[in-house]
C-alpha atoms as a PDB file:
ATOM      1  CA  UNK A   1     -78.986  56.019 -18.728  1.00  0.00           C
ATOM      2  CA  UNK A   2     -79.009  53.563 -15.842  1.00  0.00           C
ATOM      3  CA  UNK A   3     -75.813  52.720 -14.009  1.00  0.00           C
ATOM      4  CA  UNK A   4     -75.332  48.753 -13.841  1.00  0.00           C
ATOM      5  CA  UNK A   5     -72.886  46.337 -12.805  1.00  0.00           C
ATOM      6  CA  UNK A   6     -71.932  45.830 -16.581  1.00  0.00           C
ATOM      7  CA  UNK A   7     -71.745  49.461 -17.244  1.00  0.00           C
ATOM      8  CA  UNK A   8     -69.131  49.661 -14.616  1.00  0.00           C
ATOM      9  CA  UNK A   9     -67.479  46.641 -15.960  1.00  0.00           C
ATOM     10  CA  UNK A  10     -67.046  48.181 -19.678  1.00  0.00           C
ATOM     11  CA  UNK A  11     -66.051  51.478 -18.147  1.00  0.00           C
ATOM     12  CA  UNK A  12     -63.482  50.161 -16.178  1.00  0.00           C
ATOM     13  CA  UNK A  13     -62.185  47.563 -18.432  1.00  0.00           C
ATOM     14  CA  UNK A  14     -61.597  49.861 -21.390  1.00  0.00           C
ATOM     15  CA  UNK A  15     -59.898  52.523 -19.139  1.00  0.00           C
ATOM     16  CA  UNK A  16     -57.866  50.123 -17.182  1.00  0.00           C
ATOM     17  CA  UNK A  17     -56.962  49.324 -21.290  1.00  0.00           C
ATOM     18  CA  UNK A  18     -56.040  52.916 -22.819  1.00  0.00           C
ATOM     19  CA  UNK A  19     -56.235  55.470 -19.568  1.00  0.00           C
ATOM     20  CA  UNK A  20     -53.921  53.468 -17.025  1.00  0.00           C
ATOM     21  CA  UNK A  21     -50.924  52.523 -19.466  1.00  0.00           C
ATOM     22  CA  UNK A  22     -50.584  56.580 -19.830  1.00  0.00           C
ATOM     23  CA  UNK A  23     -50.519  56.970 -15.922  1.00  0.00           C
ATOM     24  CA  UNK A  24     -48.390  54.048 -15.321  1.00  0.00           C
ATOM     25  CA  UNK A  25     -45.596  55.551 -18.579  1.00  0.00           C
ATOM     26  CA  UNK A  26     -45.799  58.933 -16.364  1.00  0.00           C
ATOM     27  CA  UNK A  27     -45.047  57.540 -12.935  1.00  0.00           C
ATOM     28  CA  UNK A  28     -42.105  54.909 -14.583  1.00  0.00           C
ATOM     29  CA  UNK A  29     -40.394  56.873 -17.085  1.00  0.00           C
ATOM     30  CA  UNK A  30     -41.228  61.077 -16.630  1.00  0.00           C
ATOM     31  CA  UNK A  31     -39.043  61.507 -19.571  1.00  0.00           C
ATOM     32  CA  UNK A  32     -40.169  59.087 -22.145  1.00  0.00           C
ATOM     33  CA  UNK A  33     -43.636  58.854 -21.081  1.00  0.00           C
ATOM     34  CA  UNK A  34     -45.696  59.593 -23.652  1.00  0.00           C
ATOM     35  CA  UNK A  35     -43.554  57.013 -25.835  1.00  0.00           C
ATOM     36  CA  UNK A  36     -43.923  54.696 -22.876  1.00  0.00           C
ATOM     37  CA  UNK A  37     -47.753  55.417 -22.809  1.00  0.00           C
ATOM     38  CA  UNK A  38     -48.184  54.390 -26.702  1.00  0.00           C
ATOM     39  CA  UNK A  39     -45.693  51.311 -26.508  1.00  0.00           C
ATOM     40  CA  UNK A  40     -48.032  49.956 -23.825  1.00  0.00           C
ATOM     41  CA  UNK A  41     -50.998  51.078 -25.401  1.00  0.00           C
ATOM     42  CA  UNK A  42     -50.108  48.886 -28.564  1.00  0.00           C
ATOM     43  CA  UNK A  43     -49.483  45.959 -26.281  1.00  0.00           C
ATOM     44  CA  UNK A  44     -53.253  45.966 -26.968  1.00  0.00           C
ATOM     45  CA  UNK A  45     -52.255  43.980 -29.742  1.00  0.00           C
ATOM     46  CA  UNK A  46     -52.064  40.483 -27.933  1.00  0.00           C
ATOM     47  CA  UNK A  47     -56.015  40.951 -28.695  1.00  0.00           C
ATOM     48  CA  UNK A  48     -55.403  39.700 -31.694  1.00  0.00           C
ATOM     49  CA  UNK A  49     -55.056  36.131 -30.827  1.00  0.00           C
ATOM     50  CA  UNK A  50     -59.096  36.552 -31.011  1.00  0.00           C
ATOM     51  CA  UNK A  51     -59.386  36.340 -34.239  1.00  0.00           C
ATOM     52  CA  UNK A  52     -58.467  32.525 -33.506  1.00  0.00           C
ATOM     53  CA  UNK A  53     -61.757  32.059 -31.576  1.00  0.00           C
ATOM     54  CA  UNK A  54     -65.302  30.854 -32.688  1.00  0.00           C
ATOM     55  CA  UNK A  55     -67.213  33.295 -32.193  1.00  0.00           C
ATOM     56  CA  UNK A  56     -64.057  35.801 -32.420  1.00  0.00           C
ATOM     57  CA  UNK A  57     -65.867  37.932 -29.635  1.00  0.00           C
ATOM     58  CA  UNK A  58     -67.853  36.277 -27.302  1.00  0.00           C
ATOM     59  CA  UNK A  59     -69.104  38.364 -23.989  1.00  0.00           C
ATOM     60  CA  UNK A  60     -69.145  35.830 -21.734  1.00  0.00           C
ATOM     61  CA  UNK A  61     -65.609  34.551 -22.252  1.00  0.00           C
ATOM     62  CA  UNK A  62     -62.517  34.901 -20.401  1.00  0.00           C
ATOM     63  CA  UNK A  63     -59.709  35.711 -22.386  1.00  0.00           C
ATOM     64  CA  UNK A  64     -57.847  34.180 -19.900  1.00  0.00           C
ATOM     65  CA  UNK A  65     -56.393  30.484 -20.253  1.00  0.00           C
ATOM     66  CA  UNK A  66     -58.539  30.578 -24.004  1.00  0.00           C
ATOM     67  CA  UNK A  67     -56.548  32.897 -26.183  1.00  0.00           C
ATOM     68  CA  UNK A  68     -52.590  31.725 -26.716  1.00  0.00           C
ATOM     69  CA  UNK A  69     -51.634  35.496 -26.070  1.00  0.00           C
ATOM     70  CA  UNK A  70     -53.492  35.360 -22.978  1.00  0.00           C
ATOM     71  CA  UNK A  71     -52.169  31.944 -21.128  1.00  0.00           C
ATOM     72  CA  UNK A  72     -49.981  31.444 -17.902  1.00  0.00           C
ATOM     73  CA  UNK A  73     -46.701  30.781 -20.302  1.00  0.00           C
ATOM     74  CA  UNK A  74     -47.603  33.625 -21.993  1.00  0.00           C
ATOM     75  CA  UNK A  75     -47.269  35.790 -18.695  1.00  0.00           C
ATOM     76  CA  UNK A  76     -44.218  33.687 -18.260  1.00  0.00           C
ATOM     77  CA  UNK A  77     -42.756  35.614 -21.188  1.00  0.00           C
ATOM     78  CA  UNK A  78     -43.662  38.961 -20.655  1.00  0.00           C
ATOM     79  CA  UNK A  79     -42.785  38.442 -16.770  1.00  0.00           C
ATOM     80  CA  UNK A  80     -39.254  37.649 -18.482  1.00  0.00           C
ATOM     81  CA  UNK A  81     -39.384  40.418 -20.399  1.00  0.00           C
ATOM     82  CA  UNK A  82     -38.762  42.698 -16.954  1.00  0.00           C
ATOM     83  CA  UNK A  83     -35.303  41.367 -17.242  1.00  0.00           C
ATOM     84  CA  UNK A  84     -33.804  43.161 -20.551  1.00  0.00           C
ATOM     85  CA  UNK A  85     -31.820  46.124 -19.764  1.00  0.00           C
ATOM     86  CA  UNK A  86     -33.857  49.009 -21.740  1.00  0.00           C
ATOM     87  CA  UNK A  87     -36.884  50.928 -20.917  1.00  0.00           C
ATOM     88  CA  UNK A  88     -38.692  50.150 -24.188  1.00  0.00           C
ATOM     89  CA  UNK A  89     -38.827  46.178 -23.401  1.00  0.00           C
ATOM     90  CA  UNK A  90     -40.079  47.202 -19.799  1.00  0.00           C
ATOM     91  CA  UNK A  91     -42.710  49.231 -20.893  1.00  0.00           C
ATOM     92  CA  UNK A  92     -44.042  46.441 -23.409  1.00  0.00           C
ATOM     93  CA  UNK A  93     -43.807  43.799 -20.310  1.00  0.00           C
ATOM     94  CA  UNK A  94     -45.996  45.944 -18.050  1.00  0.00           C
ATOM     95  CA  UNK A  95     -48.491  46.678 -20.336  1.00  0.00           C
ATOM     96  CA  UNK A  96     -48.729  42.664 -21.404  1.00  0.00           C
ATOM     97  CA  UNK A  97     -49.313  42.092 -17.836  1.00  0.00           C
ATOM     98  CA  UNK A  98     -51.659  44.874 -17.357  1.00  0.00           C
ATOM     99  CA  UNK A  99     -53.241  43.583 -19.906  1.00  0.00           C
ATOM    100  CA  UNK A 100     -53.708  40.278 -18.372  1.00  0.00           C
ATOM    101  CA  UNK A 101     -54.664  41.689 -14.822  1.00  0.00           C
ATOM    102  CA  UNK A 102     -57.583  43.504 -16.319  1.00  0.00           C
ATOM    103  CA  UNK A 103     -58.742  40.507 -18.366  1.00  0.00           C
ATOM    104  CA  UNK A 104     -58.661  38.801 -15.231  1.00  0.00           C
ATOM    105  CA  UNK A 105     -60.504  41.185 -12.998  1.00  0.00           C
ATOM    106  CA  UNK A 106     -62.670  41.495 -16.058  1.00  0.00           C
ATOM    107  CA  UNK A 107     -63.250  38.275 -15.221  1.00  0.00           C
ATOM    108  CA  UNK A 108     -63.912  38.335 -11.646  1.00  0.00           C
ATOM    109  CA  UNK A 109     -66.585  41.282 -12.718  1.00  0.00           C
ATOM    110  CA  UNK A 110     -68.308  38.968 -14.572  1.00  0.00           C
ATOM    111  CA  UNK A 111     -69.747  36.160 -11.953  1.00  0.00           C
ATOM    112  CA  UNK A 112     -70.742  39.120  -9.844  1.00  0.00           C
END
């Protein structure tokens, strides 16, 4: 199997994804991480907002600035969401702006 630029690309994108929301639960909250881990995993779910698209998956995209779940006033609200007093909310926040930050280095993989 050869090593390319895009293999790194997928590799990293999916584990930035589902790997780094489990590391980031243990260093925040040691005593609710693995709940911490799986709320931020599901923030996976602002994916959805593909389903909006024509073609729903297109390679060459940026999710970025195209999908409503993945604008600038949708950062707005999750950056918001630091703000509310529980742990749970927190967790959801980071992982929507995880999210974002790895669509958007995604996207700075792709004009390499």
């Amino acid at each position: 199997m050869e090593f390319t630029l895009d293999t790194f690309r997928y590799t990293l994108h999916y584990s930035f994804h589902f790997v780094a929301p489990f590391i980031f639960a243990r260093l925040f909250w040691k005593d609710n991480w693995k709940k911490a881990g799986l709320l931020m995993l599901s923030t996976m779910l602002i994916d959805l907002d593909h389903l909006l698209a024509d073609p729903i998956f297109d390679p060459k995209r940026l999710s970025l600035g195209f999908h409503p779940l993945h604008t600038i006033w949708a950062g707005i609200g999750y950056t918001a969401l630091l703000a509310v007093p529980s742990w749970k909310w927190r967790a959801v926040a980071i992982g929507c702006l995880w999210h974002l930050l790895t669509d958007a280095l995604d996207g700075v993989l792709q004009t390499l």
